[in-house]
Protein backbone atom coordinates (compact mmCIF):
# COMPACT_ATOMS: atom_id res chain seq x y z
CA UNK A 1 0.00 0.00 0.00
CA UNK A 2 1.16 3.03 -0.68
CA UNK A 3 1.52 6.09 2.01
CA UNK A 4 2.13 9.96 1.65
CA UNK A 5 5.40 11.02 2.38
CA UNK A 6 5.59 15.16 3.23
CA UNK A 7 8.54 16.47 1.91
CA UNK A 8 10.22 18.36 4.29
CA UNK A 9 8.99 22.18 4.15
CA UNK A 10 12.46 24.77 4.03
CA UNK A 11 10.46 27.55 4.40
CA UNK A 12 9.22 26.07 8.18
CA UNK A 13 13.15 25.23 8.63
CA UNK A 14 13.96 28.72 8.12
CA UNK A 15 11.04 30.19 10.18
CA UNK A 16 12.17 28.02 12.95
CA UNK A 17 15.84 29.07 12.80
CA UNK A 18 14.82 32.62 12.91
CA UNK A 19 12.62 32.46 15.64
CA UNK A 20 15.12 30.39 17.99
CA UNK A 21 17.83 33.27 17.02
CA UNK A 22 15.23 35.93 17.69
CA UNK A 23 14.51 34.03 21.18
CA UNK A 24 17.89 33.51 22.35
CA UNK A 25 19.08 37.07 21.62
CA UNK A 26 18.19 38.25 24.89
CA UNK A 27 15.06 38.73 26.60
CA UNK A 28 12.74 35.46 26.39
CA UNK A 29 9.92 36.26 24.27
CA UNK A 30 6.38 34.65 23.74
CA UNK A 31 5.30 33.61 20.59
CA UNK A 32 2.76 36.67 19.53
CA UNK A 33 5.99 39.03 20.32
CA UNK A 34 8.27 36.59 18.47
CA UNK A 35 5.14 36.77 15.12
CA UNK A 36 5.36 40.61 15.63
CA UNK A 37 9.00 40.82 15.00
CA UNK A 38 8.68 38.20 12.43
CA UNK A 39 6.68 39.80 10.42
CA UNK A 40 8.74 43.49 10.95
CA UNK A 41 11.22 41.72 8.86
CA UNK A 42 9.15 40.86 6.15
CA UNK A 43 7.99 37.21 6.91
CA UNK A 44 4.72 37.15 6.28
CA UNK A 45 3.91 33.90 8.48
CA UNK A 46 0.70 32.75 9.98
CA UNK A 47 0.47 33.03 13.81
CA UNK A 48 -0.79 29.53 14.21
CA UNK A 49 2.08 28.42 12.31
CA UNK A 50 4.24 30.39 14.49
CA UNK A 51 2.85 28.96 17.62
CA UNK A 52 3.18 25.71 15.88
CA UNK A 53 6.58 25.85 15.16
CA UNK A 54 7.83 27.67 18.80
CA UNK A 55 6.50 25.20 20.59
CA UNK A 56 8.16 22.23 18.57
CA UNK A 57 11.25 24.32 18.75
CA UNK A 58 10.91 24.20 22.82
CA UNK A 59 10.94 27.74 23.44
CA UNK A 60 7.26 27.55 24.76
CA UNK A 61 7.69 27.24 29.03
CA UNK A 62 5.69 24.78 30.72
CA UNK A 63 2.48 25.99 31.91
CA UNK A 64 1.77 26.12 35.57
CA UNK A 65 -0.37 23.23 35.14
CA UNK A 66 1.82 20.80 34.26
CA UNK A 67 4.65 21.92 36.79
CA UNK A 68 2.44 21.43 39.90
CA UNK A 69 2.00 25.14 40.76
CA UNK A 70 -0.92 25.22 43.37
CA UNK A 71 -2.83 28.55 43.83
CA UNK A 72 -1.72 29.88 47.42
């Protein structure tokens, strides 16, 4: 049987380069900050891409759900 086999996207590799440069320049930024400066550039780049792609990238932090934070 035959299955679909995605070719691998460069445009997404690219994206994903840039945004973990943009990230680890200095202050940690979210994702909608990280789209903003994105698209300053001139990457036109849908934000649920973006979030897509910052979170497989492992710049998203943990929520304070899955850490254990209790509300005092």
């Amino acid at each position: 049987m035959l299955h679909y086999e995605a070719m691998p996207d460069r445009e997404n590799e690219a994206l994903t380069a840039r945004l973990v440069e943009l990230a680890h320049d200095g202050r940690r930024f979210g994702f909608r900050r990280l789209h903003a400066l994105v698209e300053r550039e001139g990457i036109h780049a849908n934000h649920k891409r973006v979030h897509s792609l910052y979170r497989e990238a492992g710049l998203a932090w943990p929520c304070d759900a899955a850490v254990g934070a209790t509300a005092s």
